[in-house]
Protein backbone atom coordinates (compact mmCIF):
# COMPACT_ATOMS: atom_id res chain seq x y z
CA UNK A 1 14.01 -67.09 -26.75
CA UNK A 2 16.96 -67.69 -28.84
CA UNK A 3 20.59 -66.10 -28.31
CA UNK A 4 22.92 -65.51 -30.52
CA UNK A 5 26.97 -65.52 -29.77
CA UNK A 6 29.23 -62.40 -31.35
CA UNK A 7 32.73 -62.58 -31.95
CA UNK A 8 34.55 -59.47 -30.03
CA UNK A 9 35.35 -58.12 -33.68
CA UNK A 10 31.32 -58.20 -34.37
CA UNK A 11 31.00 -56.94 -30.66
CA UNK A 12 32.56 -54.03 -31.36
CA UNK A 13 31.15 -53.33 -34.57
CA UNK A 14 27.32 -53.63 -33.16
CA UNK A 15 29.06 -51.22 -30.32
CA UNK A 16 29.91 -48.89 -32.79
CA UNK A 17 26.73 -48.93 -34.69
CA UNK A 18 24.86 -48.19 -31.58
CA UNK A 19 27.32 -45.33 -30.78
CA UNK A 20 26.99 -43.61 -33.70
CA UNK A 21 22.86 -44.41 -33.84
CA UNK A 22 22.92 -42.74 -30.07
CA UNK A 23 24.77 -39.80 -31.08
CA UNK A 24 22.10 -39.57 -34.02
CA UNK A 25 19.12 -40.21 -31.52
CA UNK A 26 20.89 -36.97 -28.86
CA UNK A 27 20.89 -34.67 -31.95
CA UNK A 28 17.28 -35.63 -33.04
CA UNK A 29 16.09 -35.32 -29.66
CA UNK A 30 17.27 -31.84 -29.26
CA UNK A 31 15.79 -30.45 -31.84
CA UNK A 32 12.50 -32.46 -31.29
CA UNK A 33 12.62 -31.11 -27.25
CA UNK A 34 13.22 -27.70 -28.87
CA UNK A 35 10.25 -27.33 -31.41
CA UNK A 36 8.31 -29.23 -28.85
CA UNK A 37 8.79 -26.30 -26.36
CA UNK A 38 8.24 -23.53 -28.89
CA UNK A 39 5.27 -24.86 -30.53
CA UNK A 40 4.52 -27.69 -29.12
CA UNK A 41 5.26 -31.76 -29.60
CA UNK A 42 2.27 -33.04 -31.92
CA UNK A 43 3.01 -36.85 -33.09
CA UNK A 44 0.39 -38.07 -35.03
CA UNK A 45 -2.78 -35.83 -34.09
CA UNK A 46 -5.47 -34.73 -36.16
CA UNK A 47 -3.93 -31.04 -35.57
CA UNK A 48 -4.93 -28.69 -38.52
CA UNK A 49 -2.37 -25.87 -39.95
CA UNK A 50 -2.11 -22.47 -38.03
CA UNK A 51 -5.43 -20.02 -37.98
CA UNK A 52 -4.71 -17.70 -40.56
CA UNK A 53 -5.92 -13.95 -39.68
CA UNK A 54 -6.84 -12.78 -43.45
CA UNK A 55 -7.47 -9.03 -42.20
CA UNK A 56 -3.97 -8.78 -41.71
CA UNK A 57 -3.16 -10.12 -44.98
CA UNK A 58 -1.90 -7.24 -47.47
CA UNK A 59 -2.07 -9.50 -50.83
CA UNK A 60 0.41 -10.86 -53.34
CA UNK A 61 2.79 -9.66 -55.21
CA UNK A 62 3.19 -9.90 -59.35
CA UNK A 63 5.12 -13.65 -58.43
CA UNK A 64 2.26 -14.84 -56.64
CA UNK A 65 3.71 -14.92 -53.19
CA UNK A 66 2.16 -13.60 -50.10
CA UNK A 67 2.86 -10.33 -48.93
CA UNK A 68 2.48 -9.83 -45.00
CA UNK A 69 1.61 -5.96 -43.80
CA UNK A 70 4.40 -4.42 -42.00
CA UNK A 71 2.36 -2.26 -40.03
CA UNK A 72 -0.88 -4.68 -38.83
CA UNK A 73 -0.89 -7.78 -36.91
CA UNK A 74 1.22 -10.71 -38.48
CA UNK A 75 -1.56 -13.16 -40.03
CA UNK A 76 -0.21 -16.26 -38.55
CA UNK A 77 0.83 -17.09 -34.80
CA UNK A 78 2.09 -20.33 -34.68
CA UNK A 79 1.60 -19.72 -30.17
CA UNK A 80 -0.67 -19.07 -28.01
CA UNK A 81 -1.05 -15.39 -26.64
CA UNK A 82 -3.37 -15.94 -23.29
CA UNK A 83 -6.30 -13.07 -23.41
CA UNK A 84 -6.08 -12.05 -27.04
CA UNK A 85 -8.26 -15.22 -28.77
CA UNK A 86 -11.99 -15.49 -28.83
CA UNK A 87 -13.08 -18.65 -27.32
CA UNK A 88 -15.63 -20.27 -29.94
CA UNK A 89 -19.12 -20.90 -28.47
CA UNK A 90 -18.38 -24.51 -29.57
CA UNK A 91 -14.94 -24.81 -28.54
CA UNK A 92 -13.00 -25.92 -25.71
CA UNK A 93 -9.55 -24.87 -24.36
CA UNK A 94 -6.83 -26.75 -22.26
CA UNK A 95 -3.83 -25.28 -20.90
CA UNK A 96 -0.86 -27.49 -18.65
CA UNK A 97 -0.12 -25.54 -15.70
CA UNK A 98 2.00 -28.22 -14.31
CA UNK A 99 3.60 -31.07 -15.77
CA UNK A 100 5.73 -32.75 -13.52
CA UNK A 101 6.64 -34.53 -10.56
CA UNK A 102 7.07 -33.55 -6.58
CA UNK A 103 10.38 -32.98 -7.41
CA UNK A 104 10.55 -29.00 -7.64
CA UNK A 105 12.21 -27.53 -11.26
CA UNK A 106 11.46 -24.19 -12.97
CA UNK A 107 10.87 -25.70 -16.05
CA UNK A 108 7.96 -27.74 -14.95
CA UNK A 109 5.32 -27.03 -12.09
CA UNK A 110 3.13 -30.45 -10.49
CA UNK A 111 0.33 -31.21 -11.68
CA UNK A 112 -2.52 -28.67 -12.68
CA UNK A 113 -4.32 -28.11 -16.17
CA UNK A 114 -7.06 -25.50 -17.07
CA UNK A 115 -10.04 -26.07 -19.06
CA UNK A 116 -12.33 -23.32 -20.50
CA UNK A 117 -15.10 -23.56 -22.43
CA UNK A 118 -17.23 -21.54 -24.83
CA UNK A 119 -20.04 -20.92 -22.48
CA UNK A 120 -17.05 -19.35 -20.50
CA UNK A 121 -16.96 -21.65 -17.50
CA UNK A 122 -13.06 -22.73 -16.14
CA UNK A 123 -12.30 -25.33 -14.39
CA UNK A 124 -8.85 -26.20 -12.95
CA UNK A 125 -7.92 -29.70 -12.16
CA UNK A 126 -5.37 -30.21 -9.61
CA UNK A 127 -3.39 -27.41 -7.99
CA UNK A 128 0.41 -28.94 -7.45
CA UNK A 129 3.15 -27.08 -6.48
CA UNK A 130 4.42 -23.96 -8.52
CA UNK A 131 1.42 -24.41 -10.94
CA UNK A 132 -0.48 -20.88 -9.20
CA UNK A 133 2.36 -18.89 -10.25
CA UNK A 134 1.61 -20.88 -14.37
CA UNK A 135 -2.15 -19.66 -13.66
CA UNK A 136 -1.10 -16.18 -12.94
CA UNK A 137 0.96 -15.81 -15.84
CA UNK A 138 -1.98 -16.49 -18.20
CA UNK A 139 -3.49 -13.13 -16.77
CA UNK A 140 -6.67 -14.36 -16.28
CA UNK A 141 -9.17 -12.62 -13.33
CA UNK A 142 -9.16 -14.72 -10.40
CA UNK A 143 -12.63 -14.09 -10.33
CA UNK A 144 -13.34 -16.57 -12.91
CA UNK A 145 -11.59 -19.05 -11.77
CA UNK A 146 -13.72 -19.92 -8.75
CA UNK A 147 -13.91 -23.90 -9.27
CA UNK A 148 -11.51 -26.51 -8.44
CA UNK A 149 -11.33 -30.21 -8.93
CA UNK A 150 -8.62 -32.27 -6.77
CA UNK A 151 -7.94 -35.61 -8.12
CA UNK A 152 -6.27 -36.75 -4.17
CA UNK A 153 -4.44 -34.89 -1.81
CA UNK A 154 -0.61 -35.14 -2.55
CA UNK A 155 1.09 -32.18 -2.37
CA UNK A 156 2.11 -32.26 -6.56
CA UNK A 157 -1.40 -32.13 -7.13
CA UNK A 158 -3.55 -30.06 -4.24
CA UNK A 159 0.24 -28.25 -2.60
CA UNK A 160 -0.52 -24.79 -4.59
CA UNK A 161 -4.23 -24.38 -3.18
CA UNK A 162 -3.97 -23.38 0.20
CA UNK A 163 -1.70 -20.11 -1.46
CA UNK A 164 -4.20 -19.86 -4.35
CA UNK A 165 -7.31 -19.88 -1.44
CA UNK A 166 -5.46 -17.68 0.90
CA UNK A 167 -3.88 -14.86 -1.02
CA UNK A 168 -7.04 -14.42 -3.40
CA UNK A 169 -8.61 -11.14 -1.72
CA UNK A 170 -5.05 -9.59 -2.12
CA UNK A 171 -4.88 -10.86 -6.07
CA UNK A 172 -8.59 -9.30 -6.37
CA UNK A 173 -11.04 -12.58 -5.66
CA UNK A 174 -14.00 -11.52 -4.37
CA UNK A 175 -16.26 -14.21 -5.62
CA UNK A 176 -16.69 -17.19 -3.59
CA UNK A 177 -14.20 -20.24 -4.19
CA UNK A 178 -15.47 -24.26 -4.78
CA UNK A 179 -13.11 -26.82 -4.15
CA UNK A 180 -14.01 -30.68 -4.96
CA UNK A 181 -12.66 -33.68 -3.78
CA UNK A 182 -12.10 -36.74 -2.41
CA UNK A 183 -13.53 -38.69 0.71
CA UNK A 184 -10.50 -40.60 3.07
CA UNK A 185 -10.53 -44.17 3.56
CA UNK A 186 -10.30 -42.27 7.18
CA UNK A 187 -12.52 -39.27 8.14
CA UNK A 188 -9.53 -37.07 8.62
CA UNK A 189 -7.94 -37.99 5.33
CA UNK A 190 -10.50 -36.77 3.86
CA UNK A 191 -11.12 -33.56 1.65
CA UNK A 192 -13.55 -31.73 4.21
CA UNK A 193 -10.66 -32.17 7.24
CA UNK A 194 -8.18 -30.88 5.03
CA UNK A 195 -9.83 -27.70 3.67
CA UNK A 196 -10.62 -27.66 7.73
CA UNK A 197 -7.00 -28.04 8.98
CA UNK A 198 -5.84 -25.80 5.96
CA UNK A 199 -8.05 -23.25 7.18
CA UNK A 200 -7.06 -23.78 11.24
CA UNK A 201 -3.14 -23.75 9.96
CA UNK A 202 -3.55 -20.05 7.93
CA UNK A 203 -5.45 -18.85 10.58
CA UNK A 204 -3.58 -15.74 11.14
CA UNK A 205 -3.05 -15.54 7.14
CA UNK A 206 -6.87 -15.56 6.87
CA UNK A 207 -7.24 -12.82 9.92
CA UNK A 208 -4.83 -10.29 8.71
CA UNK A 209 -5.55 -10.59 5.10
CA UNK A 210 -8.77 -10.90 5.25
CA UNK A 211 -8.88 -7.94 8.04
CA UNK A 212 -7.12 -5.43 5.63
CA UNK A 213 -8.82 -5.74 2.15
CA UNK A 214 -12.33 -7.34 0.67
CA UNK A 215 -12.40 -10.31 2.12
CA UNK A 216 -15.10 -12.08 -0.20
CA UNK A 217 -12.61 -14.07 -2.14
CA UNK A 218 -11.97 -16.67 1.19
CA UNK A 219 -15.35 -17.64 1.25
CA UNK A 220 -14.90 -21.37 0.76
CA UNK A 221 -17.37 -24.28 -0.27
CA UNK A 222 -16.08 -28.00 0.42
CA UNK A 223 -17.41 -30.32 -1.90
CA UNK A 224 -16.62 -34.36 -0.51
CA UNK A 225 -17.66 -37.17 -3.10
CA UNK A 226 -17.60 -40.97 -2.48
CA UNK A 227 -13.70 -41.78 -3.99
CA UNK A 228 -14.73 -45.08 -5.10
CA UNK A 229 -18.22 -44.63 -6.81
CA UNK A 230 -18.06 -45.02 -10.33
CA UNK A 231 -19.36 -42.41 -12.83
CA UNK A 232 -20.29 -40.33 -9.92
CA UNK A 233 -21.44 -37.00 -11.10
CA UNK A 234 -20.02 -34.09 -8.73
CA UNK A 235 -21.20 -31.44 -11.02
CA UNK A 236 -23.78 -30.73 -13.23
CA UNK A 237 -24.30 -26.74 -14.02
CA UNK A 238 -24.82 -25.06 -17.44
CA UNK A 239 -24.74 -27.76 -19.91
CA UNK A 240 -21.37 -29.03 -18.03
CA UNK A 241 -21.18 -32.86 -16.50
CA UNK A 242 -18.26 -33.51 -14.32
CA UNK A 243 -17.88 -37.33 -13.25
CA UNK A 244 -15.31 -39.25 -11.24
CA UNK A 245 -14.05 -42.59 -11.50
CA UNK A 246 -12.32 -44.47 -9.16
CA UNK A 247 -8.08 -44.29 -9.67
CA UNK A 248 -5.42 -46.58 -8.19
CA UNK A 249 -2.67 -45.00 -6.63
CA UNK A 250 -2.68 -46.25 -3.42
CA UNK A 251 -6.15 -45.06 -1.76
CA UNK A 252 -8.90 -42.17 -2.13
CA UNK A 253 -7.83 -40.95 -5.31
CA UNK A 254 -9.98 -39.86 -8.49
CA UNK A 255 -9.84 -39.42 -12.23
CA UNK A 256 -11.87 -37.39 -14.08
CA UNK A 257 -14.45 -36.94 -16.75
CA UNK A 258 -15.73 -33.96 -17.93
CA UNK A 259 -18.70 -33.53 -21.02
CA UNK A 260 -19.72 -30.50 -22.64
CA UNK A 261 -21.21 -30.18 -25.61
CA UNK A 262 -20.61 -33.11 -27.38
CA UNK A 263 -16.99 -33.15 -26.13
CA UNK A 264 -15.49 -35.13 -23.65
CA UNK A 265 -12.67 -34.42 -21.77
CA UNK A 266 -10.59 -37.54 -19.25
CA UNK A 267 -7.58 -36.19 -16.69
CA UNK A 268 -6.31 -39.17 -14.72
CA UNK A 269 -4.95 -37.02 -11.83
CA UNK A 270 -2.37 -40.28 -10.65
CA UNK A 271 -3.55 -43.55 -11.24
CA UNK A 272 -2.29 -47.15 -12.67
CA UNK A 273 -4.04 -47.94 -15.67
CA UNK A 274 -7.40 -49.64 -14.65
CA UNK A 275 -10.66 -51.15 -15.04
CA UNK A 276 -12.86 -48.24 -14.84
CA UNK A 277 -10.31 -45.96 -17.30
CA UNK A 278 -10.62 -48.24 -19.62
CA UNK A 279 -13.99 -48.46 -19.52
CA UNK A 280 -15.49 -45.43 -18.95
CA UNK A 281 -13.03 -43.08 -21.05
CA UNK A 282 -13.42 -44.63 -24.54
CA UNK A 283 -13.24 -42.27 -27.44
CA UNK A 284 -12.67 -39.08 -25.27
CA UNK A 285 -11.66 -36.11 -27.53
CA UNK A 286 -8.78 -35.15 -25.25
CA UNK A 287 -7.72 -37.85 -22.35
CA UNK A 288 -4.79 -36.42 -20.32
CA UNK A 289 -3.70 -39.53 -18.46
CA UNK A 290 -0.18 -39.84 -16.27
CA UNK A 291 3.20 -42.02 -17.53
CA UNK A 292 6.28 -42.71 -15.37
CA UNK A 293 9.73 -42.88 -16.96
CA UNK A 294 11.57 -46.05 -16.78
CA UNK A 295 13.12 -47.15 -13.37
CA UNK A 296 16.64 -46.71 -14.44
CA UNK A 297 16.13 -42.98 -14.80
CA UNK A 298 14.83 -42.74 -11.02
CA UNK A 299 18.02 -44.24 -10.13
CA UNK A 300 20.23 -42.18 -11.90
CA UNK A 301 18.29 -39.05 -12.13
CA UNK A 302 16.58 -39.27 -9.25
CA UNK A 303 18.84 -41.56 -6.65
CA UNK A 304 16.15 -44.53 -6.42
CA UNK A 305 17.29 -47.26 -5.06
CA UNK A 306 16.28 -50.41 -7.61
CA UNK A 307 13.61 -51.68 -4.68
CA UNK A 308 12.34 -47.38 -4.64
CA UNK A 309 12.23 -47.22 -8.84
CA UNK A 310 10.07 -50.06 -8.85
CA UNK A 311 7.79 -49.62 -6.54
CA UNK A 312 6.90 -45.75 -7.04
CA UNK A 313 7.70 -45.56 -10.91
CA UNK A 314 5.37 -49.06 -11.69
CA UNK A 315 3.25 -49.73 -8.66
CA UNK A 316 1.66 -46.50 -7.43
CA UNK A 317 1.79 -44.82 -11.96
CA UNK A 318 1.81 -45.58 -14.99
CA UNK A 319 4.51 -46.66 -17.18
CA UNK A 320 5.46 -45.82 -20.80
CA UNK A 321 4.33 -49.02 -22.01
CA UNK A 322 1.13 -49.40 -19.92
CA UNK A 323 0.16 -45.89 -20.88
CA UNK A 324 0.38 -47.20 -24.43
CA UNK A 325 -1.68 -50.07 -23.77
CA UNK A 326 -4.73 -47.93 -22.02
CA UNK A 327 -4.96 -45.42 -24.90
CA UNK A 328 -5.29 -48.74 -27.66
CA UNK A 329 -7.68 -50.22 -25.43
CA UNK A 330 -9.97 -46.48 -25.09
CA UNK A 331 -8.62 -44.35 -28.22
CA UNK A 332 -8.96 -40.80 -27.84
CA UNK A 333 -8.72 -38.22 -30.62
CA UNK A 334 -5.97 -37.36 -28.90
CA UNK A 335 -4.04 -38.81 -25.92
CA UNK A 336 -1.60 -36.75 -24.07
CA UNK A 337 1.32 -38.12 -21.61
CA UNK A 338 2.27 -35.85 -18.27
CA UNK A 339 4.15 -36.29 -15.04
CA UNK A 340 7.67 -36.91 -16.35
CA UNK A 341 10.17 -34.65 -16.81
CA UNK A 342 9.86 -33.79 -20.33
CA UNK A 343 13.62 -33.72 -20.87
CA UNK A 344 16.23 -33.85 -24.26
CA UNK A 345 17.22 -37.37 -22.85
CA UNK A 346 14.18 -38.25 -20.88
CA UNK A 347 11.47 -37.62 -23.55
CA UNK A 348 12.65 -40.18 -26.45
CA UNK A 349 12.24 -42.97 -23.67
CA UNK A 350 9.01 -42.33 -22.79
CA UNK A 351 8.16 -42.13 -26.05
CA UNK A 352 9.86 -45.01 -27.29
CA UNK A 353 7.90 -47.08 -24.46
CA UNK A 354 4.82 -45.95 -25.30
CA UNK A 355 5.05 -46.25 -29.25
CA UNK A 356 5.51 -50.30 -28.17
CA UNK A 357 1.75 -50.75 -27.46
CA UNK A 358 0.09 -47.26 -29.10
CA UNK A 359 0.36 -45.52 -32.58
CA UNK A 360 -2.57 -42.97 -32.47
CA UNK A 361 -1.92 -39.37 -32.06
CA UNK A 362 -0.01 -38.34 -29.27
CA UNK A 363 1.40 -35.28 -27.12
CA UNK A 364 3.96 -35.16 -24.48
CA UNK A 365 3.07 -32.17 -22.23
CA UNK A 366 5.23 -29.67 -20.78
CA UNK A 367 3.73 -26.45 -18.85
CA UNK A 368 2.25 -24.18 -21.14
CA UNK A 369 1.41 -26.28 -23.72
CA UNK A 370 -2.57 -25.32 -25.36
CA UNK A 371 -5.24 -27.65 -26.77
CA UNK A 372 -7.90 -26.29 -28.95
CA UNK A 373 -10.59 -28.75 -29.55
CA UNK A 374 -13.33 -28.63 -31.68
CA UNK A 375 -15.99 -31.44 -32.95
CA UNK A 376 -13.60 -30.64 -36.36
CA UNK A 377 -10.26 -30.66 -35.36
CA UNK A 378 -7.60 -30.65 -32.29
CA UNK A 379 -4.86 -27.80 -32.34
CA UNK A 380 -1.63 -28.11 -30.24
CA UNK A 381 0.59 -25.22 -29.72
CA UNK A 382 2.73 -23.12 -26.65
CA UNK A 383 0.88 -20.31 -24.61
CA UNK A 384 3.61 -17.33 -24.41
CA UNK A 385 2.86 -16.16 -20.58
CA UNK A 386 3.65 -13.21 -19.56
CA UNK A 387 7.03 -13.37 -16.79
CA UNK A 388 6.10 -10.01 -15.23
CA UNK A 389 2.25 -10.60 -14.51
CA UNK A 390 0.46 -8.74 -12.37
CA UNK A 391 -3.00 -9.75 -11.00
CA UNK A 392 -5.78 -9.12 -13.26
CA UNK A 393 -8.43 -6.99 -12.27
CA UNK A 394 -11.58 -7.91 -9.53
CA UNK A 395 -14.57 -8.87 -11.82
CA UNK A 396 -16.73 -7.01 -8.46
CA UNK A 397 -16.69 -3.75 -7.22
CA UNK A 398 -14.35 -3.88 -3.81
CA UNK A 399 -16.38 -3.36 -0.25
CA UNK A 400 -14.12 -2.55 2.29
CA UNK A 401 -13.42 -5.53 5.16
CA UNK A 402 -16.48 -5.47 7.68
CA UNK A 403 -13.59 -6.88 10.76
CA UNK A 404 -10.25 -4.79 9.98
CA UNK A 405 -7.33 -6.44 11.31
CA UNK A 406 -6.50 -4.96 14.87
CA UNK A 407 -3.08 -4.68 15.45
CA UNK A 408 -1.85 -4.76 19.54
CA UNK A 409 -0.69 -1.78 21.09
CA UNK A 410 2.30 -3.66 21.57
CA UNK A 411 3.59 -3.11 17.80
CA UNK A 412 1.74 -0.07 17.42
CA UNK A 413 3.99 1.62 19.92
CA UNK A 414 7.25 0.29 17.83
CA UNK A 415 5.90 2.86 15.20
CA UNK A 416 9.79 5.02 14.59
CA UNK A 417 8.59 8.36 14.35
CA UNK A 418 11.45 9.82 11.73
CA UNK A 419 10.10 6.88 9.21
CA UNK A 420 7.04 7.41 10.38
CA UNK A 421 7.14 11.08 9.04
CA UNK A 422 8.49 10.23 6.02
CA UNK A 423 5.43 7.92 5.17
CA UNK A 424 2.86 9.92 6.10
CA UNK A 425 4.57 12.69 3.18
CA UNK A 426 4.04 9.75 0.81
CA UNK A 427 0.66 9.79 1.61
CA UNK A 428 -0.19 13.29 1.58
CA UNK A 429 1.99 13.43 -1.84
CA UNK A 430 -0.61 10.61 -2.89
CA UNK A 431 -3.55 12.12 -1.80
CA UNK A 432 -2.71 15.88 -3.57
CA UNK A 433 -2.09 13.73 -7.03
CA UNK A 434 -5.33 12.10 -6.67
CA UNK A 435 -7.58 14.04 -5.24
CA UNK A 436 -8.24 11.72 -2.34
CA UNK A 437 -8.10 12.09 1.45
CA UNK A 438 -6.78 8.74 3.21
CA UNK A 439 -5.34 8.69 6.10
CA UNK A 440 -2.79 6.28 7.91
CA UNK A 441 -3.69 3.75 10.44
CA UNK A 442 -0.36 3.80 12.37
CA UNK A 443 1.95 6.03 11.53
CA UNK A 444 0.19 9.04 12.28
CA UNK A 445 0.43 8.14 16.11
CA UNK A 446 3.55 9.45 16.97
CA UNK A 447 2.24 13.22 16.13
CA UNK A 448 -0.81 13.26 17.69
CA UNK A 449 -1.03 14.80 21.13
CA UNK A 450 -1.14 12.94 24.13
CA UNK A 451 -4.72 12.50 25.06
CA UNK A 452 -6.07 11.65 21.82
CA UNK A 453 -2.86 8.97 21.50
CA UNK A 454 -4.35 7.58 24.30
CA UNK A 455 -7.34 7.72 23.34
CA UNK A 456 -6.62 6.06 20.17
CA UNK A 457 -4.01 3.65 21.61
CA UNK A 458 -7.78 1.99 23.37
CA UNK A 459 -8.87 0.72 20.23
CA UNK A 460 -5.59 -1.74 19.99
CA UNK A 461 -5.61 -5.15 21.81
């Protein structure tokens, strides 16, 4: 390679030039992390103008322009309002519930994305932290979301289950709940020891949950596939396939393919960009696959030291460039880029090192963001979710728990009988509004007379 020697005059000049090209980049970028936020970042895809809702159309006017109702539903929505759109019988649906890294920010959970289908199956891949709370705000019954798919066991991408497995009876799951994943290059590493330690850790979560409403919802099926088979198929049920391939980040970890329909679906979970990717995920309609920011930003974001940036950000994922390189080599319809903080001043880097080895369409993901994919066309927009969610309702009708939670007589006794009286008013005022007749566990103690406390006070440990 040739170099070229600059006098300090035409130093300062090319400084100058790249100052003012910077400042041009910064203001660009804004505006590009903006619109990518509130309709999502689309760079090159196949994406097709916004659905266009003709009922609520009122007509034109005597100039030919269109004239929008002022009373009826607007006719366009450039978003994404979870719950309100018919899922096409054809069509499939993905939704980012996590887009970033271990390191914990509101604006991005770890890893996790949704897909639904048209036959109405879901299917959530990876569970990092922060990403139930993204699930919860797309209001969607727990009840159908009974099936999950763990690419390894890192906390950013499997930290979120044990709360989403534990605290379903009390969010109204009550149907049975599937998780896949991967065998350990040890026994204990694997996915069956950790559901089994999970369980053995939230012991006293399950108990007393489970003890004081339907408890269905922590039944729990383990399913443990081979990590390094190759187009293993885990799952096979109503016209869905679900295969793994093998990934490379460190050990035991998976990516995924899924087929339905006549469209196929890739999520890389964490990998470096590898032999069985790149052959086994060619021409995939969506392929969700990992990239890294460069290793200066872990050192000044993050506090890497050069030997730490290199090693994590190139060795263990995928970089800008190398994600480039896998998507030329397999080209998707559409390839979207995750696990990076999807920054103003983080974003044009990534993107930058990616446009060096890959010009086909392309999406940066940040939480919330929506596919819609069709055999016809790929549609890219923001979900609005709702930041006051409530759980949706059981799809079941409740039973009541066959082995309530039995408190000791210990903390029965601490019952304080003035707050005591108070709640039991709430409850009578509660069961004269509603016609009902319930009656408190505890607090009623302190008012009963003395041989029937006792004889109650038996039934505690």
């Amino acid at each position: 390679m040739a170099y070229t020697a600059f006098s300090p005059k035409a130093k300062l000049q090319i400084l100058m030039n790249r100052n003012t090209t910077n400042r041009l980049l910064l203001t660009f970028s804004v505006f590009v992390a903006i619109g990518g936020y509130l309709i999502g970042y689309s760079d090159g895809n196949n994406n097709k103008g916004p659905m266009i809702l003709e009922s609520a159309v009122a007509g034109t006017d005597s100039s030919g322009a269109t004239k929008w109702s002022s009373t009826e539903p607007y006719p366009r929505h450039d978003v994404y309002y979870p719950g309100t759109e018919q899922l096409q019988p054809d069509e499939m649906r993905v939704i980012a519930c996590g887009t970033g890294m271990p390191i914990p920010r509101l604006k991005q959970a770890a890893a996790c994305f949704l897909v639904e289908l048209g036959n109405g199956e879901k299917f959530i891949f990876d569970m990092g932290e922060g990403s139930f709370e993204r699930i919860s705000a797309l209001g969607i019954p727990l009840d159908q979301l009974n099936k999950v798919f763990l690419g390894h066991l890192h906390l950013d991408h499997a930290g979120d289950f044990p709360a989403f497995y534990a605290t379903g009876p009390v969010n109204n799951r009550l149907t049975p709940l599937a998780v896949y994943g991967p065998s350990g290059v040890k026994p204990e590493w694997g996915t069956k020891v950790w559901a089994k330690k999970m369980k053995e850790m939230w012991a006293w979560e399950l108990a007393s949950r489970g003890g004081a409403v339907d408890p269905r919802g922590l039944e729990l099926e383990v399913f443990e596939f081979d990590w390094q088979a190759v187009n293993n198929v885990i799952y096979d049920e109503n016209g869905v396939q679900i295969k793994t391939i093998p990934a490379i980040h460190l050990d035991q970890s998976v990516s995924f393919i899924l087929e339905w329909n006549g469209l196929k679906f890739a999520y890389s979970s964490d990998t470096l960009p590898n032999t069985w990717w790149a052959q086994h995920t060619k021409g995939m309609d969506l392929a969700i696959h990992e990239c890294f920011p460069p290793p200066r930003l872990f050192q000044t974001k993050l506090g890497f030291s050069p030997e730490e940036a290199v090693l994590v950000g190139t060795q263990g994922h995928t970089t800008a460039a190398a994600f480039g390189k896998i998507m030329s080599l397999t080209k998707p319809r559409l390839a979207v880029c995750y696990h990076f903080q999807n920054d103003f001043d983080i974003a044009p880097s990534v993107r930058d090192g990616i446009r060096e080895t890959y010009d086909g369409p392309l999406d940066l993901a940040i939480d919330f963001m929506v596919w819609n994919i069709t055999k016809d066309e790929i549609r890219t927009r923001m979900a609005v979710p709702n930041h006051d969610s409530f759980a949706a309702p059981a799809q079941r009708a409740k039973q009541p728990p066959p082995n309530p939670y039995i408190m000791t007589k210990f903390s029965v006794l601490g019952v304080e009988p003035e707050s005591a009286a108070v709640t039991n008013a709430v409850i009578d005022r509660y069961n004269k509004q509603y016609g009902l007749d319930v009656k408190p566990s505890f607090t009623s103690i302190p008012f009963m007379e003395e041989e029937q406390r006792k004889k109650v006070l038996e039934q505690f440990k």
